[in-house]
Protein backbone atom coordinates (compact mmCIF):
# COMPACT_ATOMS: atom_id res chain seq x y z
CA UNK A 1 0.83 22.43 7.22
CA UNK A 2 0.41 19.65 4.91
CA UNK A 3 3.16 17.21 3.79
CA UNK A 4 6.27 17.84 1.27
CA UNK A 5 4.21 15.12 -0.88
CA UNK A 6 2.03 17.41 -1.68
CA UNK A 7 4.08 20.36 -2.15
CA UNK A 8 6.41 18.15 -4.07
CA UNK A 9 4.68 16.81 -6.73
CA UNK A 10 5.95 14.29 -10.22
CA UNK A 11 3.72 15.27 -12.92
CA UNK A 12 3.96 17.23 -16.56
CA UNK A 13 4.13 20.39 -17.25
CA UNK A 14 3.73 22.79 -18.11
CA UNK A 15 1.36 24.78 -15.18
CA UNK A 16 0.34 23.08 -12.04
CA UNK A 17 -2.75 25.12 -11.32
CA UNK A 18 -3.71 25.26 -15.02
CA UNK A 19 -2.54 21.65 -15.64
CA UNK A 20 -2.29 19.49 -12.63
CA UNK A 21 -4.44 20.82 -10.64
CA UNK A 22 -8.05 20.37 -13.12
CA UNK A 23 -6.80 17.31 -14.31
CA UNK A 24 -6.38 15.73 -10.85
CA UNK A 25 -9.94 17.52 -10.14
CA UNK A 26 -11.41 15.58 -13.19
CA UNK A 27 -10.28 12.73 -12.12
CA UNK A 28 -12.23 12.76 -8.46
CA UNK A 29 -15.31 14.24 -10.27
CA UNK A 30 -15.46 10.81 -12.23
CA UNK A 31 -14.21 8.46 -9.88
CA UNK A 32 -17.80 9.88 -7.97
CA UNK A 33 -19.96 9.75 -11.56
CA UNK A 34 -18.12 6.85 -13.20
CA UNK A 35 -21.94 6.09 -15.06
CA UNK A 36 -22.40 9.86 -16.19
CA UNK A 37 -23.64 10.40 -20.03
CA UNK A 38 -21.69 13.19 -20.63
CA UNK A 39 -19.40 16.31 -18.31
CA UNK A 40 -19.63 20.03 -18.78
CA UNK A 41 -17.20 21.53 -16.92
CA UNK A 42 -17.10 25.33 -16.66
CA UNK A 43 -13.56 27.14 -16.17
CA UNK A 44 -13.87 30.70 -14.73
CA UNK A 45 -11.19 33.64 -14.05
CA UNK A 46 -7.55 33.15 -14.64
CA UNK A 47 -8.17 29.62 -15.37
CA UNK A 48 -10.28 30.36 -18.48
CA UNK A 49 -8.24 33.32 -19.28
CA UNK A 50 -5.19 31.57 -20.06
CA UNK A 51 -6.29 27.99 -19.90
CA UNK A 52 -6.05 27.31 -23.79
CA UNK A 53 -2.52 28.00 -23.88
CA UNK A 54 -2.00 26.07 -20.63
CA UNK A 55 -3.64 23.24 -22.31
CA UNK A 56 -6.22 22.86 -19.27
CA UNK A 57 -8.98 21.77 -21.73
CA UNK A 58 -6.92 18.98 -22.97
CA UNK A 59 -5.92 18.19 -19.41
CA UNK A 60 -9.20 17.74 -18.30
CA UNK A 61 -10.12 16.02 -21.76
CA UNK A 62 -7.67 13.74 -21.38
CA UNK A 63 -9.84 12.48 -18.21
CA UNK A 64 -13.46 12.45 -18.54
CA UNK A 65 -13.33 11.31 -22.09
CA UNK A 66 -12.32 8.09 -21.39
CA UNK A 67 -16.16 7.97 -19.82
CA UNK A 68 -18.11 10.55 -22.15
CA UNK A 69 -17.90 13.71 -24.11
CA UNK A 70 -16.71 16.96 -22.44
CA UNK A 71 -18.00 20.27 -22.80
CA UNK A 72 -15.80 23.06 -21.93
CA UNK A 73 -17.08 26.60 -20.90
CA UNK A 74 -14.74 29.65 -20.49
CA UNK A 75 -15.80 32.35 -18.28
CA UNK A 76 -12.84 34.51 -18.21
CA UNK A 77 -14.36 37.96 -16.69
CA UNK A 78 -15.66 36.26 -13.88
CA UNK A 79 -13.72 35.60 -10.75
CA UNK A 80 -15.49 33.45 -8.32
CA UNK A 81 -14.89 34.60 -4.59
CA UNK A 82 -12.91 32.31 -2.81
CA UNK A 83 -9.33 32.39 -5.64
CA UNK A 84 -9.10 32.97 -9.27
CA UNK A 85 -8.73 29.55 -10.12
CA UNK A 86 -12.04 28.70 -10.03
CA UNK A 87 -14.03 25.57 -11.64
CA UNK A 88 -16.80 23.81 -11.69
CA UNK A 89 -17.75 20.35 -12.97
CA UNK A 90 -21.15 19.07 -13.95
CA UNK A 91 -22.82 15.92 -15.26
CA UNK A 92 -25.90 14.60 -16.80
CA UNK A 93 -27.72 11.87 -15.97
CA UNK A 94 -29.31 9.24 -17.15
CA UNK A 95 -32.67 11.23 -17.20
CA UNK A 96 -30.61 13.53 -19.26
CA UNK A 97 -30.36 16.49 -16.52
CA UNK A 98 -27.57 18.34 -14.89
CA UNK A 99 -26.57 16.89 -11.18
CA UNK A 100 -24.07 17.22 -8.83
CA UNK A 101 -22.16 20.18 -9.42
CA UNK A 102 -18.92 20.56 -8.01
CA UNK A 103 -17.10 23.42 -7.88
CA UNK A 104 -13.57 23.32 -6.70
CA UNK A 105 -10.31 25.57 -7.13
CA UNK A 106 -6.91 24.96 -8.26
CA UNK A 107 -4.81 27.06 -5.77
CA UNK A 108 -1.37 26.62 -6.81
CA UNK A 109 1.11 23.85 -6.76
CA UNK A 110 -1.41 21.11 -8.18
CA UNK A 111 -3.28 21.54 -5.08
CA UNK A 112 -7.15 21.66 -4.93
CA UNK A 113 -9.44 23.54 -2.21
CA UNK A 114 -13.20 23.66 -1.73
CA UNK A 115 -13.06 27.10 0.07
CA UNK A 116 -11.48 27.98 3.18
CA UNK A 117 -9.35 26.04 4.93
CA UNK A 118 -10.95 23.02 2.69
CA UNK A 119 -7.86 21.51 1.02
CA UNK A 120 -9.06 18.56 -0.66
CA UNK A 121 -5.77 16.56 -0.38
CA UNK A 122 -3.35 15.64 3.02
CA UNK A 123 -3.88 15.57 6.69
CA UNK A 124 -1.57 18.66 8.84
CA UNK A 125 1.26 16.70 10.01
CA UNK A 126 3.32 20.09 11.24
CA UNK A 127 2.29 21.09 14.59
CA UNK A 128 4.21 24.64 13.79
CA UNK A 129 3.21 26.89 10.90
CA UNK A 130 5.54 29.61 11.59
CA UNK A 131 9.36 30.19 10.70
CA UNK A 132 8.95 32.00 14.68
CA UNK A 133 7.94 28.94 16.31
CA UNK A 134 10.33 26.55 14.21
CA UNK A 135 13.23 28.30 14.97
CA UNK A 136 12.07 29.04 18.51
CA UNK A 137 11.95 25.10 18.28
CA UNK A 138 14.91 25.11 16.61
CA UNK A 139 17.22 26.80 19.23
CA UNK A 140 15.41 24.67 22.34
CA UNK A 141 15.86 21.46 20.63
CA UNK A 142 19.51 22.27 18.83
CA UNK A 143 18.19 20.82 16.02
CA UNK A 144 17.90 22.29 12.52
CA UNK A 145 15.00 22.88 9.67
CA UNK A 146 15.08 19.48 7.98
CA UNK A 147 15.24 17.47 11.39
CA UNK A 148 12.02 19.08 12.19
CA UNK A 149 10.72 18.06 8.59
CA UNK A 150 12.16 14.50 9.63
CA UNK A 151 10.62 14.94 12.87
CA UNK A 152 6.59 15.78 11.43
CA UNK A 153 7.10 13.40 8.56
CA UNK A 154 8.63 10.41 9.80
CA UNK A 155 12.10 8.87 8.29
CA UNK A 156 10.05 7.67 5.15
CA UNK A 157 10.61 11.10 4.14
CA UNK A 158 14.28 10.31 2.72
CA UNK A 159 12.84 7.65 -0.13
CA UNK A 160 9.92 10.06 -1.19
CA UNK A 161 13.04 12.88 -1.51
CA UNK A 162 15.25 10.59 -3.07
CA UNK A 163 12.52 9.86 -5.78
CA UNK A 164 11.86 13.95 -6.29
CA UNK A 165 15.56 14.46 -6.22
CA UNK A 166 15.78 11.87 -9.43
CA UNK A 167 12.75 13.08 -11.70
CA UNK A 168 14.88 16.87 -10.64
CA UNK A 169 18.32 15.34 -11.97
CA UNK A 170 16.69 13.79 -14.89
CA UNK A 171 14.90 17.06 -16.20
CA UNK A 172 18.15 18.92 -15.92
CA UNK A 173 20.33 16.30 -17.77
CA UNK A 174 16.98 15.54 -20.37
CA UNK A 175 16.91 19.92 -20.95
CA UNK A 176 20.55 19.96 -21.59
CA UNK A 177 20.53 17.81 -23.84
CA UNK A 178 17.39 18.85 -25.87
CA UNK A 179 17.04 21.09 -28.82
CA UNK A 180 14.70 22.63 -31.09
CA UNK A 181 11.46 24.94 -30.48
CA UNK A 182 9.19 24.64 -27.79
CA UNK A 183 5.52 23.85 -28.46
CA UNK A 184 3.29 27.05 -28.96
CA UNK A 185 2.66 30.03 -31.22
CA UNK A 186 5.73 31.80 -29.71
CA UNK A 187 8.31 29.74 -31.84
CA UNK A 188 10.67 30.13 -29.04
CA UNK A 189 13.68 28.07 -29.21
CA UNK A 190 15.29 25.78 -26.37
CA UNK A 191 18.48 28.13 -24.88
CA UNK A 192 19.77 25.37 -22.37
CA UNK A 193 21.93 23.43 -24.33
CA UNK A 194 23.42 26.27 -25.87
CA UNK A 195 23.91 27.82 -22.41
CA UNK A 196 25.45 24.84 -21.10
CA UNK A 197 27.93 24.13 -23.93
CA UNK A 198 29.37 28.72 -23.79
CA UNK A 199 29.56 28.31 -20.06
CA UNK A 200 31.73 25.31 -20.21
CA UNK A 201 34.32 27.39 -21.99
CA UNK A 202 34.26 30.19 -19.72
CA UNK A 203 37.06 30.47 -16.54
CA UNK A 204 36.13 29.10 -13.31
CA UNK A 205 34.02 32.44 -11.77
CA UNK A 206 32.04 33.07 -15.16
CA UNK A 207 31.49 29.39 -15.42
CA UNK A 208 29.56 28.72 -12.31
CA UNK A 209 27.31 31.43 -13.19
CA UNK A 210 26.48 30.11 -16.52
CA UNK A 211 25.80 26.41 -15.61
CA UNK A 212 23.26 27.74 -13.06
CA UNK A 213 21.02 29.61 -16.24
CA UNK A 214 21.66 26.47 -17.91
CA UNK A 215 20.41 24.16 -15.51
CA UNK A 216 17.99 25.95 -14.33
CA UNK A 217 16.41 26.96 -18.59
CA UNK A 218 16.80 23.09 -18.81
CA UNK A 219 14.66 22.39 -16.71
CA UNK A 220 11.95 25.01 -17.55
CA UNK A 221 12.25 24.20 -21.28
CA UNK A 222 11.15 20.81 -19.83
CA UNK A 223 8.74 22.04 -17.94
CA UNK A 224 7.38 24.08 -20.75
CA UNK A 225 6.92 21.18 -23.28
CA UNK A 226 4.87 19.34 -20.93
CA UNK A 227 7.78 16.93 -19.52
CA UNK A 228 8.07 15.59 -16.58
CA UNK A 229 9.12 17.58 -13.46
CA UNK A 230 8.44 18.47 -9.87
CA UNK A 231 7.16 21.33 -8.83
CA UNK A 232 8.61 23.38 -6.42
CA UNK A 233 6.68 25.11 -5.80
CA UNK A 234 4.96 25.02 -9.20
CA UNK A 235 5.75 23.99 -12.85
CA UNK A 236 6.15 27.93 -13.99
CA UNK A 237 8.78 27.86 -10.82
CA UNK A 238 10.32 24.51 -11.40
CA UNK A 239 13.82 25.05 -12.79
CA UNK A 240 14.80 27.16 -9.74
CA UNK A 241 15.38 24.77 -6.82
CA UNK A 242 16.57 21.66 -9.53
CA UNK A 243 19.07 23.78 -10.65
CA UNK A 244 21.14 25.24 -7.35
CA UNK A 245 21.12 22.18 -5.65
CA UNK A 246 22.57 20.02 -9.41
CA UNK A 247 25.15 23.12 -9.51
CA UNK A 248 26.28 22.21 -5.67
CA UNK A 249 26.07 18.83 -5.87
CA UNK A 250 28.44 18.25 -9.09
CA UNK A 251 30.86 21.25 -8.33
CA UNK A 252 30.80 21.18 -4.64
CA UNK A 253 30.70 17.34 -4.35
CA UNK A 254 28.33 17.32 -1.63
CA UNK A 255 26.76 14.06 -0.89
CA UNK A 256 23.17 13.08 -1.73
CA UNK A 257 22.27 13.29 1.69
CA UNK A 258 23.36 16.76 2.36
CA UNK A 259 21.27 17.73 -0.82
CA UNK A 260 18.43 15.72 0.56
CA UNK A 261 18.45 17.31 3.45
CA UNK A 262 18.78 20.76 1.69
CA UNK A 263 15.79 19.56 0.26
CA UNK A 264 14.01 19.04 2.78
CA UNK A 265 14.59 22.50 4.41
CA UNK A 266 13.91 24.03 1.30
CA UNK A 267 10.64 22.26 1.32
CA UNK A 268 10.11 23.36 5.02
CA UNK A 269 10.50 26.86 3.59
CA UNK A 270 7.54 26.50 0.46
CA UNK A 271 5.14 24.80 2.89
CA UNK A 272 5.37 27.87 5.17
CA UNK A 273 4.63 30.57 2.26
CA UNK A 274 1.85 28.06 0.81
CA UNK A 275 0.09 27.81 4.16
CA UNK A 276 0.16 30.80 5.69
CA UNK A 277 0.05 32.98 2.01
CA UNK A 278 0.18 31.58 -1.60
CA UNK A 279 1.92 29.87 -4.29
CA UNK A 280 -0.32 30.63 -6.89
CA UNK A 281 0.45 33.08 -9.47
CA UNK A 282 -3.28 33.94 -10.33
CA UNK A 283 -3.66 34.67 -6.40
CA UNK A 284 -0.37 36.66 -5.27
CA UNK A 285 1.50 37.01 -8.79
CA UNK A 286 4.97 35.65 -9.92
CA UNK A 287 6.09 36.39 -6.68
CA UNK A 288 4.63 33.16 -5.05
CA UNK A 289 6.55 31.16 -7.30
CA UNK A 290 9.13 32.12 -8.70
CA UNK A 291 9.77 34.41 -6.15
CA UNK A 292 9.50 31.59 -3.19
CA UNK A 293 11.35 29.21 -5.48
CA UNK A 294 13.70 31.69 -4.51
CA UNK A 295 13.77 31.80 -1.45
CA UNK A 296 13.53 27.40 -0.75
CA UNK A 297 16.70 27.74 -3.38
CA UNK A 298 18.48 30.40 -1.08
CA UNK A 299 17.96 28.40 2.17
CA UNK A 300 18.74 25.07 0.69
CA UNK A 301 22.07 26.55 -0.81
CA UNK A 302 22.68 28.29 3.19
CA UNK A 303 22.35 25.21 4.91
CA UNK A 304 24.50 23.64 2.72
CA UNK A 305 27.27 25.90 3.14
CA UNK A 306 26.92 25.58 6.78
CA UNK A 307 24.73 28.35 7.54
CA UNK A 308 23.10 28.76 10.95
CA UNK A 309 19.27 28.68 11.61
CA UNK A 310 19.52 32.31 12.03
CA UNK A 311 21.95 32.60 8.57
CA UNK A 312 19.40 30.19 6.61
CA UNK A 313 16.01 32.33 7.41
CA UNK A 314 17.99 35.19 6.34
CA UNK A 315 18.64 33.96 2.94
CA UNK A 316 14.93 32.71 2.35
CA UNK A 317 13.69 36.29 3.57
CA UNK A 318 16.06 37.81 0.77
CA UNK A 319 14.85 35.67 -1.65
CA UNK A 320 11.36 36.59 -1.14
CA UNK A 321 12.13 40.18 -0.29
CA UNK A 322 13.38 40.96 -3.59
CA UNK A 323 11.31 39.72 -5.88
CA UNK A 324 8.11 41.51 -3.91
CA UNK A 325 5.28 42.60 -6.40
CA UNK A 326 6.63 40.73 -9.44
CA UNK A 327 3.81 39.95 -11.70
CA UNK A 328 2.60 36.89 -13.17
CA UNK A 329 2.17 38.34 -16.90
CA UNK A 330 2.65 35.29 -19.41
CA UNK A 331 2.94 36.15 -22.94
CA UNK A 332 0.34 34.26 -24.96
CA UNK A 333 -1.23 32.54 -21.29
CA UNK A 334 2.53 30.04 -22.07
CA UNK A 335 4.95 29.61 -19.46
CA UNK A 336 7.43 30.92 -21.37
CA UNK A 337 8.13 34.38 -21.90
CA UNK A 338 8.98 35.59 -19.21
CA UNK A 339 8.72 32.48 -16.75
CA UNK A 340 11.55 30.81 -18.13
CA UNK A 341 14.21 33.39 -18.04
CA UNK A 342 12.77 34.53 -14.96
CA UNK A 343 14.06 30.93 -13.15
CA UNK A 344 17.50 31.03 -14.53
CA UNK A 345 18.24 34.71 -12.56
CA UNK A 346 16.60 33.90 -9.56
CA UNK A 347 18.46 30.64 -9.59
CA UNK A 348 21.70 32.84 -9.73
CA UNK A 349 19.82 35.41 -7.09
CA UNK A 350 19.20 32.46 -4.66
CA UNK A 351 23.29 31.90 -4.74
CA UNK A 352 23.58 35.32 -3.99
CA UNK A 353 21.10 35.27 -1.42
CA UNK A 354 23.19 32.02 0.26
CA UNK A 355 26.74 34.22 -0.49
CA UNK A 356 25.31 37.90 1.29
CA UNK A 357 23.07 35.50 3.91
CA UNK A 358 26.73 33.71 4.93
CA UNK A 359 28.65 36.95 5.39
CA UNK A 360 26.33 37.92 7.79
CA UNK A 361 25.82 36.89 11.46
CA UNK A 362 21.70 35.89 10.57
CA UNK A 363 20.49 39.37 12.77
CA UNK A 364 18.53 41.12 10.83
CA UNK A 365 15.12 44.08 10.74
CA UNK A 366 12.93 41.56 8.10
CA UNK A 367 11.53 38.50 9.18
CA UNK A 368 10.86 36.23 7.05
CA UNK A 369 7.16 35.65 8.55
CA UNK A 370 6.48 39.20 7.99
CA UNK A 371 7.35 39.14 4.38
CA UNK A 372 5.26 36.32 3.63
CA UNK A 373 2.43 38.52 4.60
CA UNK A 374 4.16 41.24 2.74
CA UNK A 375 3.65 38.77 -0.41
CA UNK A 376 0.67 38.08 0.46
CA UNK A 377 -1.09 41.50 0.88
CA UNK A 378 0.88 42.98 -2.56
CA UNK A 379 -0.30 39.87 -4.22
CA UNK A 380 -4.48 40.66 -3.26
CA UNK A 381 -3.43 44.26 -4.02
CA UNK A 382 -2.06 43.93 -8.20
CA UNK A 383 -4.89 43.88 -9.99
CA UNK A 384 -5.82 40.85 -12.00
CA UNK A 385 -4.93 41.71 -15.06
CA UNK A 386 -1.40 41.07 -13.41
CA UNK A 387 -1.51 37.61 -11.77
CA UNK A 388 -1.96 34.92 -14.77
CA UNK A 389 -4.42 36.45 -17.21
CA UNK A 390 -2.12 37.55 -20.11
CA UNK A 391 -4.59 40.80 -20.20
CA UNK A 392 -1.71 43.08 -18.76
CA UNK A 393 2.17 43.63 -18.32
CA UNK A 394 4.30 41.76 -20.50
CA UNK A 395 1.64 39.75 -22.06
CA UNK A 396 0.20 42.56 -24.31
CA UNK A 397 3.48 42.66 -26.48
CA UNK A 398 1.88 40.50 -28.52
CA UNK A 399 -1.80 41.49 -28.59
């Protein structure tokens, strides 16, 4: 498995395989033709299909401009073979032909990939890629989840955590405090300060419930207006993880480390989904994101708590569990309706995940290996129309 740096990423929203991930590929493409008279780069599958409203053409505009003019090509009926994310970037050169074609893929999380096993970014530091063998490692050692992060990663770890812990903190406290409509043809209006400001008068139980939607639409509605986030695992899944781990730290006054090291588990817990299935919506559907935000959010909150090994793999396998076969269905190709809602309940859902997880003694039928191939396997099985291409599902309301 690769490092949290590059399951953590700072960037904008609001997609990070429709946004992040082309504009980071347009950026190698011309560090490698810097002298190239002009780009045509063609976007194919679920990338072309909602790509507009994702803003990917802009994204890579804003990059290969700066050198020469851009020509975008949609293909949205074809799917090349290797994931639906598919691109590929061409220049012409100075005798005025086509060269070099590249074509790369943008396979969820801002991450890029040549083909099989051909991640473009990070070395493996994790020698295990299995929650069996980490927890096998686990009970040998007597060590936990984000001592074997700590472990693979080195103590430097703690600053790069610290930093994704801030940009988290800031897009909650930004989203509270913002109003109006979010960019789009949607006209949808920004719910999190409103959300913040009712649950604040609510008793105690009702409270805590409410501050979670509100932290967690914050930070979506930031994501969604192309501010500045992290993803975890992607921008459409952002708002999840940000917004347990604000709610425990200012109610439960747990320290910054604990939540670091929450972090850091709940990290653990993406990488392990992202290597050994996906966290791309146009590959498995909502489920690998908003549906593994889920289940890093559950296992953070578990370890927190004081949940054992045993307790915290429970949660994550419940947070995964139930949100098996959820489609990726964005209204308008936006990550909006229903992405943003859909982070404020599985927000609460990861608490309840933590709550049922710590009333148990961690034994249970499930693992949480075998539903990631669960998830993966119902995610090759929707059909496309149901994993990012606004052709099916919620997305026709408004066609």
């Amino acid at each position: 498995m690769k490092s949290l740096h590059e399951l953590f990423r700072i960037g904008i929203g609001p997609s990070s395989s429709h946004t992040m991930g082309p504009q980071a590929a347009a950026t190698l493409y011309l560090q490698r033709h810097p002298e190239a008279r002009a780009f045509e780069v063609t976007l194919y599958g679920s990338l072309a299909a909602t790509g507009k409203g994702h803003m990917t053409d802009v994204a890579i505009e804003r990059v290969l401009q700066e050198a020469a003019p851009v020509t975008i090509l949609w293909e949205p009926q074809t799917f090349l073979p290797f994931h639906p994310n598919g691109m590929k970037f061409t220049h012409i050169d100075e005798a005025g032909q086509p060269a070099d074609p590249w074509t790369v893929y943008s396979i969820g999380g801002g991450a890029l990939s040549e083909g099989e096993g051909t991640e473009t970014a990070g070395v493996d530091l994790y020698p295990l890629n299995t929650m069996e063998e980490i927890i096998h490692w686990c009970q040998e050692s007597g060590h936990t989840f984000w001592e074997y992060v700590e472990q693979c990663e080195g103590p430097e770890i703690w600053d790069f955590l610290h930093e994704v812990w801030t940009v988290m903190c800031e897009a909650v406290e930004r989203g509270i405090d913002h109003e109006g409509v979010l960019p789009g043809p949607l006209g949808l209006q920004r719910k999190a300060p409103v959300y913040y400001t009712k649950a604040k008068g609510y008793k105690a139980n009702l409270q805590s419930s409410g501050l979670v939607y509100a932290y967690a639409l914050a930070v979506s509605e930031e994501n969604a207006s192309g501010g500045r986030i992290v993803t975890a695992p992607t921008c459409g899944s952002c708002g999840v993880l940000p917004a347990v781990l604000y709610h425990l730290g200012h109610n439960h006054t747990f320290s910054e480390q604990h939540i670091l090291h929450a972090l850091a588990t709940a990290g653990l817990i993406g990488n392990l989904v992202k290597h050994n299935a996906s966290i791309s919506g146009a590959d498995v559907g909502c489920q690998g994101e908003v549906g593994v935000a889920c289940a890093m959010a559950s296992a953070a909150a578990c370890q927190l708590f004081g949940g054992s090994v045993a307790q915290i793999e429970y949660a994550a396998e419940m947070g995964l569990e139930h949100h098996l076969g959820m489609t990726c269905d964005p209204v308008c190709g936006l990550v909006q309706i229903p992405c943003i809602e859909r982070n404020a309940f599985a927000a609460a859902r990861a608490l309840d995940a933590n709550f049922y997880a710590s009333l148990s003694d961690g034994q249970h039928r499930v693992s949480f290996d075998r539903i990631v191939r669960v998830m993966k396997q119902t995610g090759h099985d929707l059909p496309s129309l149901y994993k990012e291409t606004s052709e099916g599902g919620l997305a026709k309301i408004q066609k």
